[in-house]
Structure formats: C-alpha cells, structure tokens
N, C-alpha and C. Protein backbone atom coordinates (compact mmCIF):
# COMPACT_ATOMS: atom_id res chain seq x y z
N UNK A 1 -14.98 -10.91 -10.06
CA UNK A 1 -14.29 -10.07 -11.01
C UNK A 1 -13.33 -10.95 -11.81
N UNK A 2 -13.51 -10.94 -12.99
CA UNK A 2 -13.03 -11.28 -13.89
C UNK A 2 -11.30 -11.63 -13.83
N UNK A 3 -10.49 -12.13 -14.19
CA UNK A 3 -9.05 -12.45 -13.54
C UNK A 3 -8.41 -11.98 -12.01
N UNK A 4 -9.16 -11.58 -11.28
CA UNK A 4 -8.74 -11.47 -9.50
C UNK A 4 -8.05 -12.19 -9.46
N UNK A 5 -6.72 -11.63 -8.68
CA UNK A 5 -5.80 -12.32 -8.10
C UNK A 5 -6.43 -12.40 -6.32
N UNK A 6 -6.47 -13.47 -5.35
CA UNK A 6 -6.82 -13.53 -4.44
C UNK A 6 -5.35 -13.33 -3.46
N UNK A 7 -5.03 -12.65 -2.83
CA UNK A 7 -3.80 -12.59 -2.40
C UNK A 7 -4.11 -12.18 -0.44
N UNK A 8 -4.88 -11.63 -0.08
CA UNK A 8 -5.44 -11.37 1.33
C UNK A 8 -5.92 -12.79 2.00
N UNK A 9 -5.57 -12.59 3.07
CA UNK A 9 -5.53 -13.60 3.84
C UNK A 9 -6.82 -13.39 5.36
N UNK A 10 -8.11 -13.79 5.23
CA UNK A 10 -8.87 -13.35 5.97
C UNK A 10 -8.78 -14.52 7.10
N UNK A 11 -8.60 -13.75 8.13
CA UNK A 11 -8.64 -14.65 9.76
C UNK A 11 -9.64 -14.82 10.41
N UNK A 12 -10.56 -15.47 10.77
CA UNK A 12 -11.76 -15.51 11.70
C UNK A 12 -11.42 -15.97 13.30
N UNK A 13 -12.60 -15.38 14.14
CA UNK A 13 -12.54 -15.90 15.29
C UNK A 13 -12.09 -17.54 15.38
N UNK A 14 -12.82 -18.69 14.13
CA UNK A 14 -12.92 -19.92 14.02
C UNK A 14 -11.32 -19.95 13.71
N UNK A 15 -10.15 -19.37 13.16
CA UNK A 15 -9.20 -19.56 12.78
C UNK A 15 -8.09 -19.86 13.73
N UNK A 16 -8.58 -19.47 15.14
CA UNK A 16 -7.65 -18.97 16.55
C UNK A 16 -7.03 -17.58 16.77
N UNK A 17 -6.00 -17.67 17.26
CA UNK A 17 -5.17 -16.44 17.55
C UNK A 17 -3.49 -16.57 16.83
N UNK A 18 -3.37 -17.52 16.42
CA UNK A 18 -2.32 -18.14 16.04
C UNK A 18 -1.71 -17.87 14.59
N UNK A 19 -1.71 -16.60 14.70
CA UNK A 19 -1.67 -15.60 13.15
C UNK A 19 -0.65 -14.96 13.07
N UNK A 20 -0.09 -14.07 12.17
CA UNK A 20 0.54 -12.80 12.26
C UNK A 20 -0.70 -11.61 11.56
N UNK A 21 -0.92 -10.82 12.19
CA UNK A 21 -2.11 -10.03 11.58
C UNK A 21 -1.50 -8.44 11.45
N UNK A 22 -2.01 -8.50 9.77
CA UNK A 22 -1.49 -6.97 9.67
C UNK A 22 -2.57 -5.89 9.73
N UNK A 23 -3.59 -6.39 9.89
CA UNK A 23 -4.87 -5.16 10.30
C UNK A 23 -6.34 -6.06 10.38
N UNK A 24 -6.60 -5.30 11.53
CA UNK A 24 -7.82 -6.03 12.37
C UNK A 24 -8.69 -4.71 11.91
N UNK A 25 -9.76 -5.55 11.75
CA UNK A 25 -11.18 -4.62 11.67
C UNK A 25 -12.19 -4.53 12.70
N UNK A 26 -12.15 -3.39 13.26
CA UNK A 26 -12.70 -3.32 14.22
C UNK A 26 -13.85 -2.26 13.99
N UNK A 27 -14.90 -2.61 14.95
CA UNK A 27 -15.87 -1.76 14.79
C UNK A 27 -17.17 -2.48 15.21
N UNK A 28 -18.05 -1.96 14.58
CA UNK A 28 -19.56 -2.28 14.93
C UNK A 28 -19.46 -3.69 14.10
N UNK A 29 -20.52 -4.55 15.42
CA UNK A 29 -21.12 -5.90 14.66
C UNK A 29 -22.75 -5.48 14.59
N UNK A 30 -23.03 -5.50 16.09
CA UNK A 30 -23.88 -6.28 16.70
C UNK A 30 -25.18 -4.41 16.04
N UNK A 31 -26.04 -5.13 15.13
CA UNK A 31 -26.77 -3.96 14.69
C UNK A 31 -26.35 -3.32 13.83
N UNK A 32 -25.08 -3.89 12.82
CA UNK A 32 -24.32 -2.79 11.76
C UNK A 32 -24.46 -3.52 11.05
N UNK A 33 -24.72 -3.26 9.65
CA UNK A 33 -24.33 -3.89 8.04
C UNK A 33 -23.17 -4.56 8.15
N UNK A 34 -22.93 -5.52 7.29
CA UNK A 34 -21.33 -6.19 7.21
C UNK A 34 -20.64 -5.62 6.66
N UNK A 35 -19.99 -4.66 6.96
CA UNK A 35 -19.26 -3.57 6.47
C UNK A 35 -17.41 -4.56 6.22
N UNK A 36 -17.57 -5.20 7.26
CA UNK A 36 -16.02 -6.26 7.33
C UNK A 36 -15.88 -6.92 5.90
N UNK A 37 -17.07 -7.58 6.05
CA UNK A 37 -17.09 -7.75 4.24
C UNK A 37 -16.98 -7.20 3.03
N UNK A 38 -17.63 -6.18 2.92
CA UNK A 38 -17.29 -4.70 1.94
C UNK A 38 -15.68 -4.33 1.82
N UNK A 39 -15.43 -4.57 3.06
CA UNK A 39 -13.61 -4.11 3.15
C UNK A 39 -12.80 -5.53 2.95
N UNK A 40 -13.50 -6.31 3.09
CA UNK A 40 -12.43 -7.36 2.75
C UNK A 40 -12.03 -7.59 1.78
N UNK A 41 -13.54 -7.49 0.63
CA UNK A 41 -13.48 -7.44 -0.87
C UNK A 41 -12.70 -6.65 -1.31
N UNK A 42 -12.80 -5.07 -0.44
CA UNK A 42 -11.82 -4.47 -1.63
C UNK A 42 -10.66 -4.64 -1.20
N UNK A 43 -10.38 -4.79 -0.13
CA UNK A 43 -8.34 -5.13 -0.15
C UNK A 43 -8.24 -6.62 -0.52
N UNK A 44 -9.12 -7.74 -1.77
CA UNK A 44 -8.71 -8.68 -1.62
C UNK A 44 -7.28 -9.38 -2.27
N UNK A 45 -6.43 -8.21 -2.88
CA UNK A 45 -5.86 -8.10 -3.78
C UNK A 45 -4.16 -7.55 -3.24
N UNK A 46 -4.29 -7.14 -1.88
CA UNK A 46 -3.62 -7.17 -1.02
C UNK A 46 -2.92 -8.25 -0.80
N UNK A 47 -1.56 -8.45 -0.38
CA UNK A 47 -0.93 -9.48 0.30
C UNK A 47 -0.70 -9.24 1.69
N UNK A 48 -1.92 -9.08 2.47
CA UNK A 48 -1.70 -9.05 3.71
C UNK A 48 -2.75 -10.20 4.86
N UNK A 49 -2.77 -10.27 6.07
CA UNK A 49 -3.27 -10.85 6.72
C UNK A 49 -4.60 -10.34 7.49
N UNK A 50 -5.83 -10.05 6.99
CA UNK A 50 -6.72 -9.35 7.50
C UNK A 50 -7.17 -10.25 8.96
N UNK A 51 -7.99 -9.90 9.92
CA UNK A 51 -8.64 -10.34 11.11
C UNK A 51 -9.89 -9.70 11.12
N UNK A 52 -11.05 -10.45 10.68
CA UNK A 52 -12.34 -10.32 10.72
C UNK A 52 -12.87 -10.85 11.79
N UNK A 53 -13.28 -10.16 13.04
CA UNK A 53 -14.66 -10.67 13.98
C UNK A 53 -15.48 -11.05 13.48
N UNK A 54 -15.99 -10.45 12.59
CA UNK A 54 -17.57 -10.77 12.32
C UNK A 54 -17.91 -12.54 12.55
N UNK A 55 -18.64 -13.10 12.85
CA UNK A 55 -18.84 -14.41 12.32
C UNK A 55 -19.94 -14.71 11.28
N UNK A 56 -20.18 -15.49 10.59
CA UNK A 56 -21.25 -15.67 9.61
C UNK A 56 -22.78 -15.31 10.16
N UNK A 57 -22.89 -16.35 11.40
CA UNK A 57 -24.04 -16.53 12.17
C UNK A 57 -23.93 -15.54 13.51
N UNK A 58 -24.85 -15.32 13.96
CA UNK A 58 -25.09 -14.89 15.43
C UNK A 58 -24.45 -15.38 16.59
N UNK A 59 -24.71 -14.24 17.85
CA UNK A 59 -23.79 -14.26 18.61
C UNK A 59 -24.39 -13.97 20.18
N UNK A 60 -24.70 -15.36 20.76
CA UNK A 60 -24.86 -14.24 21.82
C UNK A 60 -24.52 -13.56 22.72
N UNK A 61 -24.68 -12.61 23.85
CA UNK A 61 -23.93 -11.76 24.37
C UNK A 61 -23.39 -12.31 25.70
N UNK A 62 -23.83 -13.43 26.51
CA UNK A 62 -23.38 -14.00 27.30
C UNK A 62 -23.05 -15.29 27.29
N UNK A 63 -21.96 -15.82 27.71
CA UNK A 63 -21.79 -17.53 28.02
C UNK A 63 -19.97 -17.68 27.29
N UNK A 64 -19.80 -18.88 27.57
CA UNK A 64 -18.61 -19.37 26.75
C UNK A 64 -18.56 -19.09 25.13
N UNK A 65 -19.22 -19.03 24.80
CA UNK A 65 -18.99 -19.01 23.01
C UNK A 65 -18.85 -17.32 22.88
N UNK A 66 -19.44 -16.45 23.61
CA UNK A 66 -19.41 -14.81 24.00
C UNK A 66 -17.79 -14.63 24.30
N UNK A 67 -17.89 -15.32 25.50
CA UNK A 67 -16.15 -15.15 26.01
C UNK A 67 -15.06 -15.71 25.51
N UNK A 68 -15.64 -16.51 24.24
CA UNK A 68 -14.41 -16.69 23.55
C UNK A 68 -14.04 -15.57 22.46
N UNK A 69 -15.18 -15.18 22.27
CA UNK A 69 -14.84 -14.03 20.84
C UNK A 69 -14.65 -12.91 21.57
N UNK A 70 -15.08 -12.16 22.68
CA UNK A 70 -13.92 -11.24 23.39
C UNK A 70 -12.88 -11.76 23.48
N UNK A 71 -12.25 -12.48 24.05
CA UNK A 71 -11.04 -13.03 23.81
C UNK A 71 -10.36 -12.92 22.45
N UNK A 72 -10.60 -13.75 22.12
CA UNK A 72 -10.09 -13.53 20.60
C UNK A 72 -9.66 -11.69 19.93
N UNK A 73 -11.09 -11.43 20.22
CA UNK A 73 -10.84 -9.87 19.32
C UNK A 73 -9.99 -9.39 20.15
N UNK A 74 -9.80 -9.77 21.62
CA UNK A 74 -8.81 -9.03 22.87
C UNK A 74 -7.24 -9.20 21.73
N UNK A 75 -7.17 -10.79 21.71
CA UNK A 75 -5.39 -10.73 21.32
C UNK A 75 -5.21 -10.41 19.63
N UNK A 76 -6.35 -10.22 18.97
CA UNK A 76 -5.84 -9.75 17.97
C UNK A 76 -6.08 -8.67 17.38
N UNK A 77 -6.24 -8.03 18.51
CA UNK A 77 -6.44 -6.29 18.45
C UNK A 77 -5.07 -5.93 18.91
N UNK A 78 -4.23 -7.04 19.84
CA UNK A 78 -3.32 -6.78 20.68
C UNK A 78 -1.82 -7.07 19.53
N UNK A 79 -2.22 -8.01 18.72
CA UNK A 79 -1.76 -8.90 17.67
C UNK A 79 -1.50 -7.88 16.42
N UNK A 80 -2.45 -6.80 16.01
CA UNK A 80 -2.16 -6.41 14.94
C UNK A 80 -1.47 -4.99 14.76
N UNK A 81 -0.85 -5.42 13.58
CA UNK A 81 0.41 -3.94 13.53
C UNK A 81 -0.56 -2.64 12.79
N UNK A 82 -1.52 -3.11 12.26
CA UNK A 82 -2.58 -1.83 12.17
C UNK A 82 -3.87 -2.30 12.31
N UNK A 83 -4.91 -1.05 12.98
CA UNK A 83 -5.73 -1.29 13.27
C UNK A 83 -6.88 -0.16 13.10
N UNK A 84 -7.99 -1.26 11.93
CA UNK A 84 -8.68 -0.16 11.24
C UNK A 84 -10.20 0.01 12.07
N UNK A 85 -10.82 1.48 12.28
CA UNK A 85 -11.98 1.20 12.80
C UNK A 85 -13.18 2.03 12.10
N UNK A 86 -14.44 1.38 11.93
CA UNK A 86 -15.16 1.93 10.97
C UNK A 86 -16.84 2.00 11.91
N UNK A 87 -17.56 3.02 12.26
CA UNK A 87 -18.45 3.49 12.96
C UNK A 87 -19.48 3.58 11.82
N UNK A 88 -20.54 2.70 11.34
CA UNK A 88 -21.76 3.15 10.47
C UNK A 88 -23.02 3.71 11.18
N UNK A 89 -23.51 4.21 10.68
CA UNK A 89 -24.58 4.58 11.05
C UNK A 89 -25.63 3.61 11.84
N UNK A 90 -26.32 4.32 12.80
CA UNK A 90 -27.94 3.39 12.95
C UNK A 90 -27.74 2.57 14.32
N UNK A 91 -26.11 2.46 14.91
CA UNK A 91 -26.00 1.94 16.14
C UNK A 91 -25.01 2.65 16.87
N UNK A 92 -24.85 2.16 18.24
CA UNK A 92 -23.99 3.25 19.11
C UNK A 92 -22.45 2.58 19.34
N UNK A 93 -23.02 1.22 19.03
CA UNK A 93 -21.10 0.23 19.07
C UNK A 93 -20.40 0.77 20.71
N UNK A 94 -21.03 0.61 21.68
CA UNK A 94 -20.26 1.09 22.97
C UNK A 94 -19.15 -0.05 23.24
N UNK A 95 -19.40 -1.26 22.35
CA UNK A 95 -17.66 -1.79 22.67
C UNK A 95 -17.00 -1.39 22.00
N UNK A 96 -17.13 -1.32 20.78
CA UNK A 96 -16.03 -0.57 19.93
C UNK A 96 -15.55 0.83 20.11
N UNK A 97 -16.62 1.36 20.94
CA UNK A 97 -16.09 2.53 21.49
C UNK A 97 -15.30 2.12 22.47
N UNK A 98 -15.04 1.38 23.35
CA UNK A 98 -13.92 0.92 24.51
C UNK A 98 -13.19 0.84 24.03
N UNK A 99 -12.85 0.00 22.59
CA UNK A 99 -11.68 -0.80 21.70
C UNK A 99 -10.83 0.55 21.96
N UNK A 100 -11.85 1.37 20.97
CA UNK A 100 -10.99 2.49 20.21
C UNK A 100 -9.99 3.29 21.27
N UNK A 101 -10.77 3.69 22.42
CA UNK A 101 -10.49 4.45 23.60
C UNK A 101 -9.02 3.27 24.03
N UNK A 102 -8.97 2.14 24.11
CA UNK A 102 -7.76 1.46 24.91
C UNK A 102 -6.53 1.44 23.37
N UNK A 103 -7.42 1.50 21.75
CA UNK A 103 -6.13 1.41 20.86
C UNK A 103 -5.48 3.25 20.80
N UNK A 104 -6.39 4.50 21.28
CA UNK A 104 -6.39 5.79 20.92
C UNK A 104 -5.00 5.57 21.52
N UNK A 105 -4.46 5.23 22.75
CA UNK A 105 -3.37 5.40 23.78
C UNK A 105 -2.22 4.69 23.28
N UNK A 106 -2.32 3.72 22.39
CA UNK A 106 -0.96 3.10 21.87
C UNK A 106 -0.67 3.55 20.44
N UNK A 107 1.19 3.35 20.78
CA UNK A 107 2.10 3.94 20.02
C UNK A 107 1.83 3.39 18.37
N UNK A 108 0.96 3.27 17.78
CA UNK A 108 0.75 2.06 16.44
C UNK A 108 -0.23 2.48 15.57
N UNK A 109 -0.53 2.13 14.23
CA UNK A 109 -1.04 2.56 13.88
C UNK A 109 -2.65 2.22 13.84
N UNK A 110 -3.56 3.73 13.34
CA UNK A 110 -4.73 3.43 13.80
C UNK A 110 -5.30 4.30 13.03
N UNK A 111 -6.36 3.91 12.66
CA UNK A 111 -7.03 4.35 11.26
C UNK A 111 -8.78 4.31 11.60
N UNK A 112 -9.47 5.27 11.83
CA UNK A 112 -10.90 5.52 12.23
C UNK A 112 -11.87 6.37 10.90
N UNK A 113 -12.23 5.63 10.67
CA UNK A 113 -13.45 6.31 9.86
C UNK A 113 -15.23 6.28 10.50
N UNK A 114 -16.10 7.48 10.53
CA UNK A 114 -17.35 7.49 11.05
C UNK A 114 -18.34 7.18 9.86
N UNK A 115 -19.31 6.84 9.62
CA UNK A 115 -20.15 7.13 8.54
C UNK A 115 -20.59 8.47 8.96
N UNK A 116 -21.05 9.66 8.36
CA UNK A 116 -21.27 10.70 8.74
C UNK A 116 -22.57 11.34 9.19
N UNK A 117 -23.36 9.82 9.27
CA UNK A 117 -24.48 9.60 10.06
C UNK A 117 -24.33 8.98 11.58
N UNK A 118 -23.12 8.91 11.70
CA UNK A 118 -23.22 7.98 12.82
C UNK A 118 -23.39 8.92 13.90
N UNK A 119 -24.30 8.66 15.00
CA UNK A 119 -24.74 9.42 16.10
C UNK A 119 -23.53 10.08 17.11
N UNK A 120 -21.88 9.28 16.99
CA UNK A 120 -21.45 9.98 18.17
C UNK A 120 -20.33 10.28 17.39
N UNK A 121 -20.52 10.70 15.72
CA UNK A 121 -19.27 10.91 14.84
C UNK A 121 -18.74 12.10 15.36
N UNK A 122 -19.25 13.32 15.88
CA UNK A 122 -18.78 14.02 16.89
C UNK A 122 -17.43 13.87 18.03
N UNK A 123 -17.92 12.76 18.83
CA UNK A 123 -17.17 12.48 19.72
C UNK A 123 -16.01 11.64 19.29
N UNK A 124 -16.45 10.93 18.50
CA UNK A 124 -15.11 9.89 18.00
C UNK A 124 -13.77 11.07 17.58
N UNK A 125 -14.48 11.83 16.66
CA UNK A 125 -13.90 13.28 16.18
C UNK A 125 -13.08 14.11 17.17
N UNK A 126 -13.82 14.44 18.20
CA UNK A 126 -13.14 15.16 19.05
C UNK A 126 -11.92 13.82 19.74
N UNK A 127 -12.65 13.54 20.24
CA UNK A 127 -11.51 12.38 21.04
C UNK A 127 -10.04 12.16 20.35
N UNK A 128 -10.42 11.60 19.69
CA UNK A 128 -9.32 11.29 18.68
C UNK A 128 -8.27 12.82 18.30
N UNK A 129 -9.29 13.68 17.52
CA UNK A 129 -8.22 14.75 18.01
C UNK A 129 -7.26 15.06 18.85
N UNK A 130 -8.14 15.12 20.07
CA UNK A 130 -7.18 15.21 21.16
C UNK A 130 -6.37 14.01 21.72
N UNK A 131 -6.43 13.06 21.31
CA UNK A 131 -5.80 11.90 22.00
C UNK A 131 -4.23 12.07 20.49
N UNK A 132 -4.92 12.05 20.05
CA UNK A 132 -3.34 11.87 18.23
C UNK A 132 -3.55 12.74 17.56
N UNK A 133 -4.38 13.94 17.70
CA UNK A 133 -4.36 14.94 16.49
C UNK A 133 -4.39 14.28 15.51
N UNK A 134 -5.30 13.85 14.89
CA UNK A 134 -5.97 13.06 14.14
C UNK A 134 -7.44 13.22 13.77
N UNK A 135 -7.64 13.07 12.19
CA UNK A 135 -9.33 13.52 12.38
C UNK A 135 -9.94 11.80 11.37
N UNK A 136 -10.98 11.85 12.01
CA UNK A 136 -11.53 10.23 11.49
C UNK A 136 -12.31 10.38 9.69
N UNK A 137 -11.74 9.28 8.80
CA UNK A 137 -12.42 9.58 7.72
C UNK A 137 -13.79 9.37 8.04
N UNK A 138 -14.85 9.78 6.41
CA UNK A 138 -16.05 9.42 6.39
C UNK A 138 -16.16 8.83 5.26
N UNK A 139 -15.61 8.37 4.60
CA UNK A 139 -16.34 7.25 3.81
C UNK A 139 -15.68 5.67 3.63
N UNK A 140 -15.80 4.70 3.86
CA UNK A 140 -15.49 3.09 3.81
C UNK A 140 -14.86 3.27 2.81
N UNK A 141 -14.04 3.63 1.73
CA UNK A 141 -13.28 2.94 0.72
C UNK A 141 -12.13 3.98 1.36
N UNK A 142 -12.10 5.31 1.53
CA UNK A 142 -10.91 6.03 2.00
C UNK A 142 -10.34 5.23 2.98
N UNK A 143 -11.45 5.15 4.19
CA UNK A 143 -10.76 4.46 5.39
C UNK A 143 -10.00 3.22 5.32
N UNK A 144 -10.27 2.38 4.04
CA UNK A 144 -9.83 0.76 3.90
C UNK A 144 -8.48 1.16 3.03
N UNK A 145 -8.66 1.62 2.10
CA UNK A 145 -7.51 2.50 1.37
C UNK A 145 -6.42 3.40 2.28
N UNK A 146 -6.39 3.68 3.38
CA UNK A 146 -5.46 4.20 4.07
C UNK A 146 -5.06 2.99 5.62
N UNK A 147 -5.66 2.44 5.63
CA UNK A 147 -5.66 0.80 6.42
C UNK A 147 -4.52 0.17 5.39
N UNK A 148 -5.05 0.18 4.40
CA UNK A 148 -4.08 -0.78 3.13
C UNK A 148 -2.93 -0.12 3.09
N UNK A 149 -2.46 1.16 3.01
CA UNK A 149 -1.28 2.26 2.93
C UNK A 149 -0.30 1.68 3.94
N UNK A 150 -1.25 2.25 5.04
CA UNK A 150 -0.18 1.97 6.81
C UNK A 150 0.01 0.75 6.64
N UNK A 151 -0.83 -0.58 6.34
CA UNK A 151 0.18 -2.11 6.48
C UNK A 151 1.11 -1.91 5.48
N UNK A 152 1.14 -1.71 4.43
CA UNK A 152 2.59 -1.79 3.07
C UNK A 152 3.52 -0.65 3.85
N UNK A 153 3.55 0.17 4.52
CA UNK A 153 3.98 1.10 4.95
C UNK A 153 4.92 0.42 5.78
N UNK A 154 4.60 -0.23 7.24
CA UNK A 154 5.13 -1.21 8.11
C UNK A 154 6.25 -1.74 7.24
N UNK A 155 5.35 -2.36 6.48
CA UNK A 155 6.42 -3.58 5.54
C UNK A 155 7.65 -3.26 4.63
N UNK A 156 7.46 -1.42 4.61
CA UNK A 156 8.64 -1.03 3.71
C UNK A 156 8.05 -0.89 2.76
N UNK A 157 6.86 -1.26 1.97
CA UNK A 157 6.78 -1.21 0.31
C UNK A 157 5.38 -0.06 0.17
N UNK A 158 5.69 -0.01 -0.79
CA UNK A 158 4.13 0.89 -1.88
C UNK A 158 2.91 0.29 -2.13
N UNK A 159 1.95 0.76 -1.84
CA UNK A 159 0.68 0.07 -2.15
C UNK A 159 0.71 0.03 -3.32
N UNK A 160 0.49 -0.96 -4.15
CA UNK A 160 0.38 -1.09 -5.54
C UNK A 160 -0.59 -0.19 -6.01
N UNK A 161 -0.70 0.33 -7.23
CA UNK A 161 -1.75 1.38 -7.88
C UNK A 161 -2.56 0.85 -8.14
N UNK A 162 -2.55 -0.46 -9.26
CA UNK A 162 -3.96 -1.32 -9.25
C UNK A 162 -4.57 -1.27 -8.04
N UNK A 163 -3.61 -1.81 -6.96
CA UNK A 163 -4.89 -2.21 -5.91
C UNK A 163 -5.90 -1.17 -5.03
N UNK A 164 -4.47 0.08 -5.07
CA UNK A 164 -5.69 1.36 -5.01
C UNK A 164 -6.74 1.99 -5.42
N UNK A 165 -7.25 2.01 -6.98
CA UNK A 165 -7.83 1.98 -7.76
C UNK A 165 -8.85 0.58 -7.55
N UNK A 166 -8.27 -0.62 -7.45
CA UNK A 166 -9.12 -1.49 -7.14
C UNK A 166 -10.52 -1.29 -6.12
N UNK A 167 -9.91 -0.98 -4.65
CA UNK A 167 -10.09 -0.40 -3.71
C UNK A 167 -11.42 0.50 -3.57
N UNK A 168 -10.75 0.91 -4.48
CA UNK A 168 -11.80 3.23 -4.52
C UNK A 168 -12.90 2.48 -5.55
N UNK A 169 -12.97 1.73 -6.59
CA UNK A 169 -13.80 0.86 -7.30
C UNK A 169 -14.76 0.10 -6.63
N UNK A 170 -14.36 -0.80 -5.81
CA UNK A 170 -15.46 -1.64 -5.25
C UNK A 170 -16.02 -0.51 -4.43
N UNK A 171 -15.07 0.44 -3.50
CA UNK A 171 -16.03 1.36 -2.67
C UNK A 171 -17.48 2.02 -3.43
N UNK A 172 -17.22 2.02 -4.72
CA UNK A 172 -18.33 2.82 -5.54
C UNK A 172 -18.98 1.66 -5.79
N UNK A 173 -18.64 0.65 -6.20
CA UNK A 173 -19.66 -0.11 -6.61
C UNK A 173 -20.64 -0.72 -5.47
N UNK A 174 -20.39 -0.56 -4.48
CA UNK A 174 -21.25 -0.88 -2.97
C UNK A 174 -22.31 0.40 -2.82
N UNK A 175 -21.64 1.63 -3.83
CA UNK A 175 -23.03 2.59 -2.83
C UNK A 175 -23.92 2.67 -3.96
C-alpha cells in the first residue's frame, strides 16, 4: 500500500521470549489458513508489539524443535497484556482450545472470534459466556479491530481512526 507507515512490531518463535508483547495471536495453526498473517497486515499500522506462532515452514509435533515452540507460545501467552483468539473453519484446534480454557480464567484481556463455520463455534460460545459473559466475534477484521482497541486501551490512548478504517479495509480486501 502505497505510503504505509510500518509501525507494528511482529515477534516470532525465532525472536525468543525476550519481548514486551501487547497481543499474542492465538489460535489454530496446524490445518488453518494463515489467518496470523491477514491480522498482522491489518494492524500493521499499529504501534504495538504483536507475537506470531505461526512459523514460515512446518512443524513437527514431537521432539525438541516441538518443545521449544510450546514453550515459547507457553511464556508469551503468559507475557501478553492482550490476548487475541481466532477459530477458522475446517479444523478442531484442541490446543488452542486448552489455550483458551487456561486464558478464559485470567483477570486480562481476551478477545475470541469463531469463523461461523467453525465446528465447535457453539461451544467456544457457550463457554466463554459462562466463564466472562462474553460472546465470541465472527468475522477476522472485527476480532483484530477490537484486539487493536483493548492494547491502546491498556496504554491509555485511542485507536487512531485511520488505523481503524485501515483495519475493516484490508478485512474486505481478503474476502
């Protein structure tokens, strides 16, 4: 895009733990679209510190290189002052269902969106209700757009309007 200011700060597993992180993205990898990416783009305009799991390449599910990226997503799930989670369609994400279930119980903020295909958007729904009276968005630009709110929120300030508008823009231009 034409004059972008780059102002977001994206963290990878490869980066360490050695951050201040203002919202971790959590959710489906393993069988989901890169949805981390979609959201990174549109808050790139943000001055905040994002934490992306995803890695470029593959992953496999057992050994040292496995147990380092649990790890990792462990302390900077533990690390971040908001924490966004996004359920797409087409897989069941039973770790990210653990995530959610151990972030539902803490005092902080937490931000869940389902795709409204997703098989257990039901349960995420109910749960969450009852755990924060809370109901989970359904579409990826709301959910990243209210992720972006709660970190400026923390910080004392206003989400800028450009970048909201920015935001709700790329969300359309992805579907």
């Amino acid at each position: 895009m034409k004059g972008l200011t780059t102002l977001a700060t994206i963290i990878t597993p490869e980066d360490g733990t050695d951050h201040n992180v203002d919202l971790f993205l959590a959710g489906g990898i393993t069988n989901c679209p890169d949805w981390q990416t979609e959201v990174a783009h549109m808050l790139t305009r943000l001055d905040i510190n994002i934490a992306n799991p995803r890695r470029p390449y593959g992953l496999e599910k057992t050994g040292d290189e496995a147990a380092r990226q649990i790890a990792w997503e462990h302390e900077m799930l533990e690390r971040a002052a908001v924490t966004m989670f996004w359920f797409p369609a087409g897989a069941t994400q039973p770790i990210a269902l653990l995530e959610l279930g151990r972030k539902m119980t803490q005092d902080r903020p937490l931000i869940v969106g389902t795709d409204p295909n997703y098989e257990r958007s039901f349960d995420v729904r109910q749960q969450l209700w009852l755990e924060r009276r809370e109901k989970p968005y359904h579409h990826l630009p709301d959910t990243a757009l209210e992720a972006a709110e709660a970190c400026y929120r923390l910080k004392g300030k206003w989400l800028p309007a450009d970048a909201a508008v920015h935001i709700m823009k790329q969300g359309l231009s992805e579907n």
